[in-house]
N, C-alpha and C. Protein backbone atom coordinates (compact mmCIF):
# COMPACT_ATOMS: atom_id res chain seq x y z
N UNK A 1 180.45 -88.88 -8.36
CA UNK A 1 179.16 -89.51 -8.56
C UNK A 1 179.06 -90.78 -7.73
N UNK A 2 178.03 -90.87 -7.15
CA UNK A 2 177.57 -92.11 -6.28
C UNK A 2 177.73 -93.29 -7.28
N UNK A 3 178.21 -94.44 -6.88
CA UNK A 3 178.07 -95.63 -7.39
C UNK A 3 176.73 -96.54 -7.66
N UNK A 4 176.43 -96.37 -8.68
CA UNK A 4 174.99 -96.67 -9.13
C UNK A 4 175.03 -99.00 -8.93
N UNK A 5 173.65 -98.75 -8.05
CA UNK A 5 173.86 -100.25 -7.68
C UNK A 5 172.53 -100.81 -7.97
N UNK A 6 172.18 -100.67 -9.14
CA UNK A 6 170.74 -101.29 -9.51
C UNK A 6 170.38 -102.63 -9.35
N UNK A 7 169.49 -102.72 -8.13
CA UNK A 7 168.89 -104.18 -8.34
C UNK A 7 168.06 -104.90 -9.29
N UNK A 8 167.33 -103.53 -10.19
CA UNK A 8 166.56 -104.56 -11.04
C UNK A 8 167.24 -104.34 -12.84
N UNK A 9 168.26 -103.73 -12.58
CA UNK A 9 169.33 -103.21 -13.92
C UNK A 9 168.25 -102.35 -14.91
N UNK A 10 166.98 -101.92 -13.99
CA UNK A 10 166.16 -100.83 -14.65
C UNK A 10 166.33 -99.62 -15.06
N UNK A 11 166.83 -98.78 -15.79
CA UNK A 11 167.00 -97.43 -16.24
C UNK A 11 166.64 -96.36 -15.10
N UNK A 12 164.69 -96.86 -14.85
CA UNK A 12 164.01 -96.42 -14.29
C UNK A 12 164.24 -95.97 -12.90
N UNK A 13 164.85 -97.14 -12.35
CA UNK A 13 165.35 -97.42 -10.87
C UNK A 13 166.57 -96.34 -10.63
N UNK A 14 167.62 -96.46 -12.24
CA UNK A 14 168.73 -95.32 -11.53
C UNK A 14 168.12 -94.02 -11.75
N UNK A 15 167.24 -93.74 -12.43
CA UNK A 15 166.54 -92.20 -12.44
C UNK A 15 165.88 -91.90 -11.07
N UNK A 16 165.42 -93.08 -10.58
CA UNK A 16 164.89 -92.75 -8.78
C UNK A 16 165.89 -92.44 -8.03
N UNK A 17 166.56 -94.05 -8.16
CA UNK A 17 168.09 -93.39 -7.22
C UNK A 17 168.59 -91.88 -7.22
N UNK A 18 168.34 -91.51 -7.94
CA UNK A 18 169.16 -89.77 -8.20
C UNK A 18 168.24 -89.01 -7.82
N UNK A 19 166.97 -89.08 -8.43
CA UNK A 19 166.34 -87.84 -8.15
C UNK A 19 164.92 -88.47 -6.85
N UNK A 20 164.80 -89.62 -6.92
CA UNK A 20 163.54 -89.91 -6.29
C UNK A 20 163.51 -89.34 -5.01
N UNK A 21 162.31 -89.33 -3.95
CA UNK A 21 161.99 -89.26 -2.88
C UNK A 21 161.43 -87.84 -2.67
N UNK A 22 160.71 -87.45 -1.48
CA UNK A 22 159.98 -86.62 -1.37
C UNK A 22 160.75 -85.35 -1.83
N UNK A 23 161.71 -85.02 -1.25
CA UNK A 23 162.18 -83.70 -1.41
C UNK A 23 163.01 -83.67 -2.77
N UNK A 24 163.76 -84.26 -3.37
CA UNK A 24 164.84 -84.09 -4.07
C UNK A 24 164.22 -83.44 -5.29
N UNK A 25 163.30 -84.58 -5.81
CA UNK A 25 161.87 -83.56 -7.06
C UNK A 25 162.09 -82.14 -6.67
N UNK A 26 161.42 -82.12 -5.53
CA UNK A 26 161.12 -80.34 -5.26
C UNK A 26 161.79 -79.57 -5.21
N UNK A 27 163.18 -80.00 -4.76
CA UNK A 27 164.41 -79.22 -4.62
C UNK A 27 164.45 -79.05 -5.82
N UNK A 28 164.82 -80.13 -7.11
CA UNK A 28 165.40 -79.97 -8.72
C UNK A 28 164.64 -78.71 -9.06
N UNK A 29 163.35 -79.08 -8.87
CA UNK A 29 162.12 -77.48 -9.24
C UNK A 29 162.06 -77.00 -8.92
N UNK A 30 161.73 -76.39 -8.15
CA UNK A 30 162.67 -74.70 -7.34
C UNK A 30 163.67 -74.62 -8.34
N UNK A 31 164.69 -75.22 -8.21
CA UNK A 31 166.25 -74.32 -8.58
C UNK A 31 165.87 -74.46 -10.52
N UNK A 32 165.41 -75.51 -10.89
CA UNK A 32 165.09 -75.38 -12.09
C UNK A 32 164.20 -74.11 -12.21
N UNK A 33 163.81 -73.41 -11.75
CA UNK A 33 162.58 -72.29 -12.06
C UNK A 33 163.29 -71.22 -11.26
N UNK A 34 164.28 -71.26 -10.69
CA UNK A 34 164.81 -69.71 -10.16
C UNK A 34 166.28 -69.53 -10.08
N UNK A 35 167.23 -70.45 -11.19
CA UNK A 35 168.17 -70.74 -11.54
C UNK A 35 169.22 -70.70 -10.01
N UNK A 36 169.61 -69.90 -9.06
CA UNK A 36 170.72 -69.97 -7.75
C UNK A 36 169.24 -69.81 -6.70
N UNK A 37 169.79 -70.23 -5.91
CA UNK A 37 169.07 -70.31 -4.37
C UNK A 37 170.24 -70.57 -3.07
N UNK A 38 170.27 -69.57 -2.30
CA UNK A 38 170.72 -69.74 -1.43
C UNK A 38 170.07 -70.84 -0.37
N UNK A 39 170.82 -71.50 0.35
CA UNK A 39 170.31 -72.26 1.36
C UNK A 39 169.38 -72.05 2.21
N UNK A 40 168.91 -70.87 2.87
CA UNK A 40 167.81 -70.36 3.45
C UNK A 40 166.55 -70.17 2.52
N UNK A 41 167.23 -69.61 1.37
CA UNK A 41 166.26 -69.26 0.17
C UNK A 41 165.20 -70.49 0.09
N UNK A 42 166.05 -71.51 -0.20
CA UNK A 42 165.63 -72.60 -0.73
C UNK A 42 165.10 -73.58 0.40
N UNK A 43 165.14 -73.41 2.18
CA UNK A 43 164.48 -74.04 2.99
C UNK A 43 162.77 -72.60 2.76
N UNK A 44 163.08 -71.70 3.09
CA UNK A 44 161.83 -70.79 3.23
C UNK A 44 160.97 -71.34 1.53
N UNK A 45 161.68 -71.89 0.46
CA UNK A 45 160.84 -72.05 -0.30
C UNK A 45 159.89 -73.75 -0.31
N UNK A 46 160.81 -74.45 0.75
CA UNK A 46 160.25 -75.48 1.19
C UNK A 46 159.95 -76.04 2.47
N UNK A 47 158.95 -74.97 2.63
CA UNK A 47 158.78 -74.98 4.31
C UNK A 47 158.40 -76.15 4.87
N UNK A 48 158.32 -76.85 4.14
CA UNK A 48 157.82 -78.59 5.51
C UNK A 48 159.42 -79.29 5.80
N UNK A 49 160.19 -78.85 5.15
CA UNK A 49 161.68 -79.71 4.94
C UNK A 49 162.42 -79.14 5.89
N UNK A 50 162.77 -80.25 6.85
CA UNK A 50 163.77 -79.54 7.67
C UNK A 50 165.10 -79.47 7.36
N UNK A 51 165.86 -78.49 7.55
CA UNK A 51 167.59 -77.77 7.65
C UNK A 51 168.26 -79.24 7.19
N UNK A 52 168.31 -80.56 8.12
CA UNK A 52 168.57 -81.60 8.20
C UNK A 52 168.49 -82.20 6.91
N UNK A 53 167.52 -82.20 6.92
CA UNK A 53 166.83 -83.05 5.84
C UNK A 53 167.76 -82.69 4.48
N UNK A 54 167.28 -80.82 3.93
CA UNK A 54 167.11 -80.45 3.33
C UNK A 54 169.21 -80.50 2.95
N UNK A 55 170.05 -80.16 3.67
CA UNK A 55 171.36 -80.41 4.00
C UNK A 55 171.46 -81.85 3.43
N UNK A 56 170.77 -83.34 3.75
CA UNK A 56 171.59 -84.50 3.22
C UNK A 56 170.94 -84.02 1.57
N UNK A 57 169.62 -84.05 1.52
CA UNK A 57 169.75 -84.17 0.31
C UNK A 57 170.41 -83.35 -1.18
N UNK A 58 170.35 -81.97 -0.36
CA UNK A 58 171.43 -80.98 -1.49
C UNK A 58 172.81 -82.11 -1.92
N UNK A 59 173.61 -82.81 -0.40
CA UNK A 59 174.63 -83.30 -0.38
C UNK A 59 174.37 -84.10 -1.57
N UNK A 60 173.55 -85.03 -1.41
CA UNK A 60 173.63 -86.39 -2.47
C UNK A 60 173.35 -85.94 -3.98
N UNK A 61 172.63 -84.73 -4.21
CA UNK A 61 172.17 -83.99 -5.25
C UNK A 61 173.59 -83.81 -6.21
N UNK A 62 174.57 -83.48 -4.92
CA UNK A 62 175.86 -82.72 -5.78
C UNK A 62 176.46 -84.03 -5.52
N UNK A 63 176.78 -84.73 -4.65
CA UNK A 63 177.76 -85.52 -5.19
C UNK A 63 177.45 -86.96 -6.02
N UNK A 64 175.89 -86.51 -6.62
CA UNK A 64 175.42 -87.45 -7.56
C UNK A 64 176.11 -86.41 -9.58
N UNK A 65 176.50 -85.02 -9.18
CA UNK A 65 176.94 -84.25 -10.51
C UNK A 65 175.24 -83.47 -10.80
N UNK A 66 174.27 -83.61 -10.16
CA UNK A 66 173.05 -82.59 -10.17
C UNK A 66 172.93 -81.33 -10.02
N UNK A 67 173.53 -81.08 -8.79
CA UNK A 67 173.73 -79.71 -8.17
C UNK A 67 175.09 -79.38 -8.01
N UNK A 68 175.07 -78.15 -8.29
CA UNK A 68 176.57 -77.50 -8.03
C UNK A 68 176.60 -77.04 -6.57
N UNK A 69 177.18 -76.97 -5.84
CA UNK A 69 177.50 -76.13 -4.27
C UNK A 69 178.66 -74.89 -4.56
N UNK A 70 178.12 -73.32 -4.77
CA UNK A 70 179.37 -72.59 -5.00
C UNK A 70 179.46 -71.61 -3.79
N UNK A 71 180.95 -72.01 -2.82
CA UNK A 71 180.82 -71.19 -1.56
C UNK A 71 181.44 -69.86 -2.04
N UNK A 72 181.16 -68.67 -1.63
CA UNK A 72 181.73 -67.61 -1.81
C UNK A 72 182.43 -66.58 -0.63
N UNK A 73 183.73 -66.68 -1.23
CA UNK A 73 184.59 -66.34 -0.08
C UNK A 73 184.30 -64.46 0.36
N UNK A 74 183.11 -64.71 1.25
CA UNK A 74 182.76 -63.24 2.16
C UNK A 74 182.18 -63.30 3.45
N UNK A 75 182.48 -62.27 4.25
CA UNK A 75 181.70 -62.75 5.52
C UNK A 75 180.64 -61.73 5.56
N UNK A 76 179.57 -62.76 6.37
CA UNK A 76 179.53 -63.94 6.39
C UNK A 76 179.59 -65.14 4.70
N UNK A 77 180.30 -66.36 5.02
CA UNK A 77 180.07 -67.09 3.71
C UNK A 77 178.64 -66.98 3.40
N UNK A 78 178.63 -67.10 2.02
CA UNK A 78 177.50 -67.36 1.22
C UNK A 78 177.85 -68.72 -0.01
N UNK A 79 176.58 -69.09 0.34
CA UNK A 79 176.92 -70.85 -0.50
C UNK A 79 175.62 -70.31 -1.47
N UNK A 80 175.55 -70.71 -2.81
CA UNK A 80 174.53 -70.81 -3.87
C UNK A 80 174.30 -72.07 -3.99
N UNK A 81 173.36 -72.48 -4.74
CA UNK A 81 173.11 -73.79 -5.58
C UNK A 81 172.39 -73.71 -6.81
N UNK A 82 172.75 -74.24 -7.58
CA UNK A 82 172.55 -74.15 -8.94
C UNK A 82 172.61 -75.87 -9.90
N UNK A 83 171.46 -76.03 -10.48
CA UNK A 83 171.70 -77.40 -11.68
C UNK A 83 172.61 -76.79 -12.43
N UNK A 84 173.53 -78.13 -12.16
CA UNK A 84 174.66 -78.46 -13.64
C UNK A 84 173.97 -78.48 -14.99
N UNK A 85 174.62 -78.66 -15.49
CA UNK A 85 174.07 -79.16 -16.86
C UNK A 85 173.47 -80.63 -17.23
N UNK A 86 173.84 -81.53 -16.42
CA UNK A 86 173.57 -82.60 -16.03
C UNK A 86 172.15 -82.43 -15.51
N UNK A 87 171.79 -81.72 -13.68
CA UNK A 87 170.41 -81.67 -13.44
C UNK A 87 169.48 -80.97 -14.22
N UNK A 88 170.41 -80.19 -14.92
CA UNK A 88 169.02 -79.32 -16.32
C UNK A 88 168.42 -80.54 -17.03
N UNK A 89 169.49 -81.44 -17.37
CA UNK A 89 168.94 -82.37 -18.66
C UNK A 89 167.19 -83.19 -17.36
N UNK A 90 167.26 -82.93 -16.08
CA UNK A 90 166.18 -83.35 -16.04
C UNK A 90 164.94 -82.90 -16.18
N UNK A 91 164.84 -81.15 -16.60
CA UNK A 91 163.55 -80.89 -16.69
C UNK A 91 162.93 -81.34 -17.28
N UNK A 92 162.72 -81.72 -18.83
CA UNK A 92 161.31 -82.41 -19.20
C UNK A 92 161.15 -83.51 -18.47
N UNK A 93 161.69 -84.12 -17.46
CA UNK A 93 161.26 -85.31 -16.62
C UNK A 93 160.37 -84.68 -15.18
N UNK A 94 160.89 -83.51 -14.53
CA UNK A 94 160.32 -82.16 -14.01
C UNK A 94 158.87 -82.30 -14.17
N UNK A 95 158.90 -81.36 -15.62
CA UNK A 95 157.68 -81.14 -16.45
C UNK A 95 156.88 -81.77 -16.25
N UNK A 96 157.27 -83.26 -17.01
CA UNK A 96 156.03 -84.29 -17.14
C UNK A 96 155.43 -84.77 -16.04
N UNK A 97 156.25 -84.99 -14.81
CA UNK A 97 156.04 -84.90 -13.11
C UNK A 97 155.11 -83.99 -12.85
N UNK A 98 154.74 -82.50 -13.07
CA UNK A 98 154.20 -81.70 -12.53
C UNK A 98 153.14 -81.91 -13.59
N UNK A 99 152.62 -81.96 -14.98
CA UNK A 99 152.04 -82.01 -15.91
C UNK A 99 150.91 -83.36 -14.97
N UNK A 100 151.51 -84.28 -15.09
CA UNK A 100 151.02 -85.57 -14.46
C UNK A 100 150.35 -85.40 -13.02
N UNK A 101 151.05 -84.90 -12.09
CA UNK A 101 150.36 -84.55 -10.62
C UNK A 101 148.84 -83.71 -11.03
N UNK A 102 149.24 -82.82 -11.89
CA UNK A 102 148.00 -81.58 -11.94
C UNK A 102 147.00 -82.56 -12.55
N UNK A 103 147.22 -83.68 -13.74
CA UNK A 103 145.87 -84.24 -14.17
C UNK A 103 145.17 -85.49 -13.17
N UNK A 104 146.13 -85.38 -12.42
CA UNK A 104 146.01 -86.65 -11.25
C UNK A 104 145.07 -86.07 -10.31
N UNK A 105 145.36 -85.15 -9.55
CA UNK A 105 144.96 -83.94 -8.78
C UNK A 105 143.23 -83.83 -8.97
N UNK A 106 143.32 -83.51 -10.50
CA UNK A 106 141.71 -83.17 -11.29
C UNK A 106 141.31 -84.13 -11.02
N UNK A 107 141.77 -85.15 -11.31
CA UNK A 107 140.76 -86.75 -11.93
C UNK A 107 140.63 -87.09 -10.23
N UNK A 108 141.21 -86.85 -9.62
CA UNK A 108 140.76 -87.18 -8.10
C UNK A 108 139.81 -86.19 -7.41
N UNK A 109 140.18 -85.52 -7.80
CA UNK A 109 138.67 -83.92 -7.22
C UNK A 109 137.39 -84.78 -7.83
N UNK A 110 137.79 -85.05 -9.31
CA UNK A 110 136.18 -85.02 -9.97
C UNK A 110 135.61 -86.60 -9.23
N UNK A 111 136.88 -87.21 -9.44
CA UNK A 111 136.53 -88.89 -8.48
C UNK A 111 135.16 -88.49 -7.31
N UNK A 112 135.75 -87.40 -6.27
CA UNK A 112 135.28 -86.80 -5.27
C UNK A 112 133.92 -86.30 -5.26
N UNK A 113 134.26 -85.68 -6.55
CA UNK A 113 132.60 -84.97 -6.35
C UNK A 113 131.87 -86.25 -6.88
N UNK A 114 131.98 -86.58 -7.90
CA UNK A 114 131.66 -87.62 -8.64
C UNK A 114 130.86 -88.80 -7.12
N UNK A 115 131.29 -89.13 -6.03
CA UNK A 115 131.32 -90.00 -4.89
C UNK A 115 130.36 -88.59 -4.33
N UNK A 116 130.52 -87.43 -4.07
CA UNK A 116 129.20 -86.75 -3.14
C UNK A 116 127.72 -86.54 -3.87
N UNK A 117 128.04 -86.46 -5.19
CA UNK A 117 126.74 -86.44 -6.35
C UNK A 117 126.12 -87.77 -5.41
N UNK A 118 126.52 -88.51 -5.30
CA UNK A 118 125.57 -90.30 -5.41
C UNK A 118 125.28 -90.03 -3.60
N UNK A 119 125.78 -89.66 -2.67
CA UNK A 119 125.37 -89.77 -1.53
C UNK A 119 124.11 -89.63 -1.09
């Protein structure tokens, strides 16, 4: 596990540290909703993320205890990924993330129309 270095000794802050930033969310959801994903699996399921990208952050995922990495000895290798029991405990944080975007989403459409009604 990464050495947790909170500047503001916020709870909040080490829950970002781990899971925050664009991709890492998306990654947790995917694999939370289709339990193993192979590495290709899981770039074709996040097509804006590049190989690169998508490679550091699995890394920090697992060596934060989130993600498991299981290589399987065949040729060609095959690597899975899978939440520990640890990244499971984050779905209702998941949830409420996606719960929250979708009413965000609405209330900004209706913002929208709401702004072309008056034009």
């Amino acid at each position: 596990m990464k050495r947790l270095n909170s500047k503001s000794g916020c709870s909040v802050e080490v829950t970002l540290s781990v899971m925050g930033g664009t991709w890492k969310p998306i990654i947790l959801f995917k694999l939370m909703t289709q339990k193993k994903l192979r590495f290709m699996e899981l770039s074709r399921e996040i097509p804006n993320v590049t190989q690169r990208m998508l490679t550091l952050q699995l890394r920090e995922l697992e060596i934060d205890g989130i993600v498991q990495r299981t290589v399987h000895a065949e040729v060609p290798p095959r690597v899975d990924y899978e939440l520990t029991e640890l990244g499971m405990s984050l779905k209702p944080v998941l949830l409420a993330m996606r719960t929250w975007g979708m009413k965000y989403a609405e209330l900004q459409e209706q913002g929208e129309a709401a702004l072309a009604v008056c034009d």
